[in-house]
Protein backbone atom coordinates (compact mmCIF):
# COMPACT_ATOMS: atom_id res chain seq x y z
CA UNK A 1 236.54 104.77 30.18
CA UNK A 2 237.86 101.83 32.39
CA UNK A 3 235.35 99.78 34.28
CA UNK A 4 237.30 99.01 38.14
CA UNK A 5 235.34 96.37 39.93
CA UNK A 6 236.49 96.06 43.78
CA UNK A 7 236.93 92.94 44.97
CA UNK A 8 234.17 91.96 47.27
CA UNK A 9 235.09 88.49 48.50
CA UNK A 10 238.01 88.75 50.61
CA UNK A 11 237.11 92.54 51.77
CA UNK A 12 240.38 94.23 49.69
CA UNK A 13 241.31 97.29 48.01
CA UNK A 14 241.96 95.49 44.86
CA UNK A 15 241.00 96.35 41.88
CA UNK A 16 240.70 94.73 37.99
CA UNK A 17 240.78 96.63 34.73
CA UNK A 18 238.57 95.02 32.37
CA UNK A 19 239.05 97.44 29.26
CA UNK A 20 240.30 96.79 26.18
CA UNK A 21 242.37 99.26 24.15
CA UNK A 22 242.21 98.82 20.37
CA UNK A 23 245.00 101.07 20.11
CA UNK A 24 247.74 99.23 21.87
CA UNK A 25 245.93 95.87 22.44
CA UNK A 26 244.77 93.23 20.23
CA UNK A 27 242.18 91.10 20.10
CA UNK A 28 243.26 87.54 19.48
CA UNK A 29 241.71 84.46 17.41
CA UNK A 30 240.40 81.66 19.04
CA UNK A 31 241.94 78.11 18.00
CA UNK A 32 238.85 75.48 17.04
CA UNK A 33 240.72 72.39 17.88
CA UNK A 34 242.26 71.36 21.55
CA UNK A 35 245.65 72.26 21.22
CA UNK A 36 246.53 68.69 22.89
CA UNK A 37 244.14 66.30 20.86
CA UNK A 38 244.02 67.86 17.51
CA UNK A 39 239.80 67.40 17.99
CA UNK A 40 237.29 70.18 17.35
CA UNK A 41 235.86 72.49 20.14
CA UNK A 42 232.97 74.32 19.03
CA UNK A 43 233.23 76.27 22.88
CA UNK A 44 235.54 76.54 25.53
CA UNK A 45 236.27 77.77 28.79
CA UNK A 46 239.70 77.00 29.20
CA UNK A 47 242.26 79.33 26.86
CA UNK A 48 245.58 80.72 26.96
CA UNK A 49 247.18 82.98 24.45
CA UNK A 50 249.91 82.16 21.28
CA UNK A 51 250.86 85.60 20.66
CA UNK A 52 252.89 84.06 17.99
CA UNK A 53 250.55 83.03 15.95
CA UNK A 54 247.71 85.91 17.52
CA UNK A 55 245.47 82.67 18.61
CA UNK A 56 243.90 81.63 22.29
CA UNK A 57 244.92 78.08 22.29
CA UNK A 58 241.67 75.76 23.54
CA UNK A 59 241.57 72.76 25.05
CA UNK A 60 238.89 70.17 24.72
CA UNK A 61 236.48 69.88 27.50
CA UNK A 62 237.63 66.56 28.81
CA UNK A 63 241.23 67.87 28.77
CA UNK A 64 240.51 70.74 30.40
CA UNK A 65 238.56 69.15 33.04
CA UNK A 66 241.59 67.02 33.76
CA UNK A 67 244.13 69.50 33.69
CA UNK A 68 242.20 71.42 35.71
CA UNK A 69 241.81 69.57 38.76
CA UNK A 70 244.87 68.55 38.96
CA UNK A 71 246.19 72.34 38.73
CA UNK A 72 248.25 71.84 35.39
CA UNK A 73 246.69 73.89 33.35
CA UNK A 74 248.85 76.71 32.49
CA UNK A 75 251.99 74.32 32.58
CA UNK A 76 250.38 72.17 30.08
CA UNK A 77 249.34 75.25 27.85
CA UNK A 78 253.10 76.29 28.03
CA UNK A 79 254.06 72.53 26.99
CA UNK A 80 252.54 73.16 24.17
CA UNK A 81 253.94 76.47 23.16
CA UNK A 82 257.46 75.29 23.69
CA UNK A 83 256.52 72.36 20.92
CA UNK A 84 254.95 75.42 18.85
CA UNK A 85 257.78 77.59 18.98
CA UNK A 86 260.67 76.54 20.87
CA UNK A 87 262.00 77.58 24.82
CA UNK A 88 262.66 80.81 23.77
CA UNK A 89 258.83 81.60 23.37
CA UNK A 90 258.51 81.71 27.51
CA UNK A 91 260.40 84.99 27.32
CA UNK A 92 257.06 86.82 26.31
CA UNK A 93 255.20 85.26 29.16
CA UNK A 94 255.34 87.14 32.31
CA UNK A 95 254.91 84.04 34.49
């Protein structure tokens, strides 16, 4: 059964789906290197899917402190899935 949470901070009707399906979703690997510096992370906070190679790219904690607060976060996680795989791999991302 789906657990809905309401959203209680801005007074909406929204609602977030938490559940995970094992029959039509997967769950995916986490990387254990920053996927800019090449050095280990033993735990992150910061990850972003490569459903090419079924991993959750991390990045280290400095990096991701950085990219952070300056808001590039996702962008930079993109960068690095166009060096991965090519332009062509921003098709499977929604946004």
């Amino acid at each position: 059964m789906a657990k809905k949470a309401a959203s209680r901070t801005n007074g909406s009707d929204e609602t977030s789906d938490f559940s995970f399906n094992p029959g039509t979703q997967r769950e995916l690997e986490v990387e254990d290197t920053c996927c800019l510096t090449g050095e280990e992370v033993p735990a992150s906070f910061c990850r972003f899917p490569d459903y090419r190679q079924n991993t959750l790219m991390v990045m280290s904690r400095k990096a991701a402190l950085e990219h952070l607060r300056k808001g590039t976060t996702i962008e930079v996680f993109k960068q690095v899935l166009v060096k991965r795989h090519g332009e062509e791999v921003l098709e499977e991302y929604q946004s």
